[in-house]
Protein backbone atom coordinates (compact mmCIF):
# COMPACT_ATOMS: atom_id res chain seq x y z
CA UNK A 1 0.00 0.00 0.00
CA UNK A 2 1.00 3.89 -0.29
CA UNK A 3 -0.22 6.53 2.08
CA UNK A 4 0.81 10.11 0.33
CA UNK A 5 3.43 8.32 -1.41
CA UNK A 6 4.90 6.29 1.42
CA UNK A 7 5.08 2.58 0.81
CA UNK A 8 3.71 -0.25 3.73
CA UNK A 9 4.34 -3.68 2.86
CA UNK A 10 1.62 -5.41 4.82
CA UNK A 11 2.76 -8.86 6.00
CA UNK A 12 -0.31 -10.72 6.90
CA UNK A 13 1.03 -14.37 7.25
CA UNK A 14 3.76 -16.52 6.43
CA UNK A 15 6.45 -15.75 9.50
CA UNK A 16 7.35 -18.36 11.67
CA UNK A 17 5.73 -18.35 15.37
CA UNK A 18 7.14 -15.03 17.17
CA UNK A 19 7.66 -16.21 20.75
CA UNK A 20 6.44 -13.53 23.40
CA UNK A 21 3.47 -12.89 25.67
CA UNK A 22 3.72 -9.05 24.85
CA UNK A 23 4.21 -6.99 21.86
CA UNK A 24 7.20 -5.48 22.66
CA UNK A 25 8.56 -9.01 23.74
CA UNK A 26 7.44 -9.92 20.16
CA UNK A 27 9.17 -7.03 18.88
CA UNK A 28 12.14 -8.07 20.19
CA UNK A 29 12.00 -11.85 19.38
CA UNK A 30 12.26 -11.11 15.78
CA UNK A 31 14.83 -8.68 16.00
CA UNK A 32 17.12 -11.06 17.88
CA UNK A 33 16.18 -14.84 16.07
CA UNK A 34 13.89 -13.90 12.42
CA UNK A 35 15.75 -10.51 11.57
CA UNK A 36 17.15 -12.25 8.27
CA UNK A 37 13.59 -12.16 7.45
CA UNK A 38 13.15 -8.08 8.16
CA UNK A 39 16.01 -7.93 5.63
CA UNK A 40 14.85 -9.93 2.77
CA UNK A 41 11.80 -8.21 2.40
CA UNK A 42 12.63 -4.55 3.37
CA UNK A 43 15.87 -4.36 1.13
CA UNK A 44 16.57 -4.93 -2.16
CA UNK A 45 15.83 -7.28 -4.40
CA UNK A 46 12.88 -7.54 -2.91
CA UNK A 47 12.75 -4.16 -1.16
CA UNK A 48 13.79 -0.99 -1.36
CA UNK A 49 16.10 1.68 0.68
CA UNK A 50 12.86 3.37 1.71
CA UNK A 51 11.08 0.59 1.89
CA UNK A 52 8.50 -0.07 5.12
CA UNK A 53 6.77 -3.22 6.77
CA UNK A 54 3.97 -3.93 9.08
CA UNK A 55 3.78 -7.25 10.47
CA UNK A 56 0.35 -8.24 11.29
CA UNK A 57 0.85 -10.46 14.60
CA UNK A 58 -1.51 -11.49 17.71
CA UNK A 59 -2.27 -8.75 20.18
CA UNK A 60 -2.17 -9.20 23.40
CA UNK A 61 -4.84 -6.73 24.40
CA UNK A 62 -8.53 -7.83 23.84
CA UNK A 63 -9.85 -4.52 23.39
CA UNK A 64 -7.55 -4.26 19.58
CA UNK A 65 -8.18 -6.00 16.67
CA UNK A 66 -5.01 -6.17 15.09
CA UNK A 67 -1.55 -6.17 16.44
CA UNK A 68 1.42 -4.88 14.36
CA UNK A 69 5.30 -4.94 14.47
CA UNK A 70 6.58 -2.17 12.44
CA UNK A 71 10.30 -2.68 10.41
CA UNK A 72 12.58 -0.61 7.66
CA UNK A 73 15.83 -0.48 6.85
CA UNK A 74 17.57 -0.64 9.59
CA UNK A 75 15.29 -2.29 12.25
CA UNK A 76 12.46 -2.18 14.03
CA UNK A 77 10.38 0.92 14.83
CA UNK A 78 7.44 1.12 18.10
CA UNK A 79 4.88 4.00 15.99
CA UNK A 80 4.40 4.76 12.28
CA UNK A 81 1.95 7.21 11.69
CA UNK A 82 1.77 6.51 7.40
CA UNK A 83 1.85 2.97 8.69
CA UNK A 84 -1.27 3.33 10.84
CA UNK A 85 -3.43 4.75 7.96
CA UNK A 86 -2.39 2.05 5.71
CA UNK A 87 -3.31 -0.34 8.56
CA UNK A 88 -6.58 1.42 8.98
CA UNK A 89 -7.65 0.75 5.24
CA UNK A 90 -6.38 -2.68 5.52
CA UNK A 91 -8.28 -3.73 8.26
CA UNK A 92 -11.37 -2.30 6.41
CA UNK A 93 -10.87 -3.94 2.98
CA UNK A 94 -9.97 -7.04 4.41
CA UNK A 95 -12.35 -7.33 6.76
CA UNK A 96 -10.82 -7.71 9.58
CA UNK A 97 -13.57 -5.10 11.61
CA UNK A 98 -16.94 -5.17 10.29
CA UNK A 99 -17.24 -1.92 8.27
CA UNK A 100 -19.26 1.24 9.49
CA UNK A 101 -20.52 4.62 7.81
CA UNK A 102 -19.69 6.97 7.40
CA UNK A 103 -16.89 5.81 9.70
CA UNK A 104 -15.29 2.74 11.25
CA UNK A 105 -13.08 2.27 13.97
CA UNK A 106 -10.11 0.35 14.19
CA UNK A 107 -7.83 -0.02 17.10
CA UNK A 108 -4.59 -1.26 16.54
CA UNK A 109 -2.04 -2.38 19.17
CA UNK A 110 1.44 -0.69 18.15
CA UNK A 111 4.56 -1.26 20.19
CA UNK A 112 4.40 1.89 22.20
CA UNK A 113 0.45 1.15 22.77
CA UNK A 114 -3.05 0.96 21.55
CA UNK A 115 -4.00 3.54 18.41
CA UNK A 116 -7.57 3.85 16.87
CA UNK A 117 -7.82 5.03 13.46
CA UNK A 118 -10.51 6.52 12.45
CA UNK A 119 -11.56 5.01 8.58
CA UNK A 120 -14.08 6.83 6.27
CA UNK A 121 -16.58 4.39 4.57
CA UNK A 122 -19.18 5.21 2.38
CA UNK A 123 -20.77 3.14 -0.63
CA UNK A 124 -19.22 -0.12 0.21
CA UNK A 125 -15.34 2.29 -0.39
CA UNK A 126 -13.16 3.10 2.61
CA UNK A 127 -11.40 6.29 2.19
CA UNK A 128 -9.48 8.93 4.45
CA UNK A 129 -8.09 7.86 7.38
CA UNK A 130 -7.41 9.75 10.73
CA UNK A 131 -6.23 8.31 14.19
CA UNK A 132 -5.48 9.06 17.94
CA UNK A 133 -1.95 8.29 19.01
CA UNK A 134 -0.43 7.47 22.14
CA UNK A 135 -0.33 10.07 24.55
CA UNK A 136 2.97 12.63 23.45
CA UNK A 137 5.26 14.38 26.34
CA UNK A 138 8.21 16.65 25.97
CA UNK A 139 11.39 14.89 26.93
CA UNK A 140 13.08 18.17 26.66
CA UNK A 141 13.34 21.31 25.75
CA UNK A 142 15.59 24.41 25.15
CA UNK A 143 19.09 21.89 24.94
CA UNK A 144 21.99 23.03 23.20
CA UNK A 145 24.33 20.22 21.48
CA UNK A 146 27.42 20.70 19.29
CA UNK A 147 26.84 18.56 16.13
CA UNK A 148 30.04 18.07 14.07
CA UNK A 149 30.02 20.18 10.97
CA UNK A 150 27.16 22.19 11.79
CA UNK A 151 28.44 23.49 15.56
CA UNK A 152 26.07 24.62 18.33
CA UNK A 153 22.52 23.47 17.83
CA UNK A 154 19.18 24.40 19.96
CA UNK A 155 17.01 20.78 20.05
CA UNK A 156 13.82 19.79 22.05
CA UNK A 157 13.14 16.32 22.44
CA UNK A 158 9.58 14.86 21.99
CA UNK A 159 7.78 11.71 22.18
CA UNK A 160 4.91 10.55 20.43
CA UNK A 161 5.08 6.43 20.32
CA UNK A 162 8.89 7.35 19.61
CA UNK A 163 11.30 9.51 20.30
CA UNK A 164 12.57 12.63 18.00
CA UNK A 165 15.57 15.45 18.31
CA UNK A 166 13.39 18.27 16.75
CA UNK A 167 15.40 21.46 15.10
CA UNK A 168 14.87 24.36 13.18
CA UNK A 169 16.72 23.25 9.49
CA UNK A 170 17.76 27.17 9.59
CA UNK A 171 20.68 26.15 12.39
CA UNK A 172 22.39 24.15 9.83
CA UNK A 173 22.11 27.18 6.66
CA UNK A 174 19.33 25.25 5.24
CA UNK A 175 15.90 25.39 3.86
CA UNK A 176 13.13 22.72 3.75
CA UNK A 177 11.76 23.90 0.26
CA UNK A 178 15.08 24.67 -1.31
CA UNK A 179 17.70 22.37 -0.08
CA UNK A 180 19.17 19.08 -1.86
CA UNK A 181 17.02 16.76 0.37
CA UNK A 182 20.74 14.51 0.59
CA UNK A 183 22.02 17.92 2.55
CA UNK A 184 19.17 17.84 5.17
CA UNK A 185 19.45 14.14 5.60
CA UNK A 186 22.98 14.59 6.35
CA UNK A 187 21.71 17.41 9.05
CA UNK A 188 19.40 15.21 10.30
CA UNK A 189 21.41 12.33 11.08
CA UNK A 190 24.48 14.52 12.34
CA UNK A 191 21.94 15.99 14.86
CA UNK A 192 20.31 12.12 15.59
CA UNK A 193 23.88 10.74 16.28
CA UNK A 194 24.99 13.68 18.66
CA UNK A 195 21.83 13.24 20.51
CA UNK A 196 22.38 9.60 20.99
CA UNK A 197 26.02 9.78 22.20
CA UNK A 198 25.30 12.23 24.52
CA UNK A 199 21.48 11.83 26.05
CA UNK A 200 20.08 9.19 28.03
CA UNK A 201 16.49 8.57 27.33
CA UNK A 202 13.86 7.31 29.55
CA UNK A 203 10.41 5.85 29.54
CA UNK A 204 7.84 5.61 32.06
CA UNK A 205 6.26 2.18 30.73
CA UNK A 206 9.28 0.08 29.20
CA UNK A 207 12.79 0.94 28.84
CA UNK A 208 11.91 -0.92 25.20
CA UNK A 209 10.65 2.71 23.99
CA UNK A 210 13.87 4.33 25.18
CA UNK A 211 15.68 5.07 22.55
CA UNK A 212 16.15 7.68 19.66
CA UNK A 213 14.73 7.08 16.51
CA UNK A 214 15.53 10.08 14.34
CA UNK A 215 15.44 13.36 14.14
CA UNK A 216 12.71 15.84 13.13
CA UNK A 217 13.56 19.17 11.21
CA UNK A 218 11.20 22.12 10.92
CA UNK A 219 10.82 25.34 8.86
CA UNK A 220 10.99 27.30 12.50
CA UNK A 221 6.74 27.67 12.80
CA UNK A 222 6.75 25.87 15.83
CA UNK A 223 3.83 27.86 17.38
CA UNK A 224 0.43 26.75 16.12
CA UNK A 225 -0.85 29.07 13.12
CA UNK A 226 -3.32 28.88 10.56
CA UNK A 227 -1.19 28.28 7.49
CA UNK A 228 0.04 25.35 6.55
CA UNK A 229 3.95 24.06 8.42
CA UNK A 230 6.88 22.11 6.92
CA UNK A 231 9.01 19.81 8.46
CA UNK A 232 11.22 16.70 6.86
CA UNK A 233 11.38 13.15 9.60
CA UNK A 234 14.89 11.74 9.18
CA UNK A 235 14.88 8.16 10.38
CA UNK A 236 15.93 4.93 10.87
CA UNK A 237 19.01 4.31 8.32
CA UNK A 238 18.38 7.94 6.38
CA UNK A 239 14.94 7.46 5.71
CA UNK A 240 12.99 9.94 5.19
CA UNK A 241 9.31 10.99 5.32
């Protein structure tokens, strides 16, 4: 499937047993015995660099009606937002929730917790999708970090089913609209990488969700406003969305 031009390779059976009475015990059974798996169909032949996967598995929480683990390039991620809608449509054209107008719920059990997305139905067609996340914290805010090549950087860090370094893309002499998108990449993982050697991360539920997952830069809008905001998600192995 493609959500706005993102690609979800939906996995629905064929994978060997995944041993684990949770999700995130799940999650990481198949990172430490069926990764070659992850590999074969994320990268290429098969695959592509920007490829993305969602692994329909049991849940382990009655109130869902599907589980998911979600995988890329590099591993294993605990939230996918593009992944979600995909999952949302899926779930409706496959029956997997009986289908309501002019909209039908489906609640999903992520790694970092239960989502519902929100599917529009009418005519027998499912269309747009919207959904509720996991609840999102700051982590923090105002830090200064020295990224090589760049120099002194202001960061917050937020979480919302995983965890981001978020930057204005002005700090580094760039622009989100005019810059080769290889430059902000390179931004975006410089800023990811001094994050991670430097910050300890923590989470309340499972030390599973601690970690960084990428690195989030903006056009500077940070407070809310009426027209329309740009920002580029660097993830994973230089992904990008």
């Amino acid at each position: 499937m493609h959500t706005g031009g993102e690609p979800l390779r939906i996995i629905h059976s064929g994978y060997p047993s995944i041993e684990g009475g949770t999700l995130l015990e799940k999650r990481r059974y198949v990172r430490e015995k069926l990764d070659h798996l992850r590999t074969m169909l994320m990268r290429e032949p098969r695959g592509h660099f920007d490829m993305y996967g969602a692994l329909v598995v049991e849940s382990d929480l009655p109130e869902a009606d599907l589980a998911v683990l979600f995988m890329h390039n590099e591993g294993y991620s605990t939230m996918c937002g593009h992944g979600v809608i995909g999952l949302g449509r899926y779930a409706v054209d496959y029956n997997l929730v009986k289908p309501v107008s002019p909209e039908t719920l489906v609640r999903i059990q992520c790694p970092c917790g239960l989502v519902t997305a929100h599917v529009e139905y009418r005519e027998g067609v499912s269309g747009a999708v919207r959904f509720e996340s996991v609840p999102a914290f700051a982590f923090l805010t105002n830090q200064k970090i020295d990224v090589d090549g760049y120099g002194c950087v202001e960061y917050d860090i937020g979480y919302g089913g995983a965890f981001y370094a978020l930057a204005d893309v002005a700090q580094f002499g760039l622009d989100l609209g005019k810059s080769p998108i290889q430059d902000i990449i390179a931004a975006g993982s410089g800023l990811t990488e001094a994050v991670r050697r430097s910050v300890p991360l923590s989470h309340p539920e499972s030390p599973d969700l601690a970690f960084l997952y990428g690195a989030i830069l903006t056009d500077g809008r940070d407070e809310y406003c009426n027209e329309p905001t740009a920002n580029i998600c660097i993830f994973a192995d230089c992904q990008v969305e």
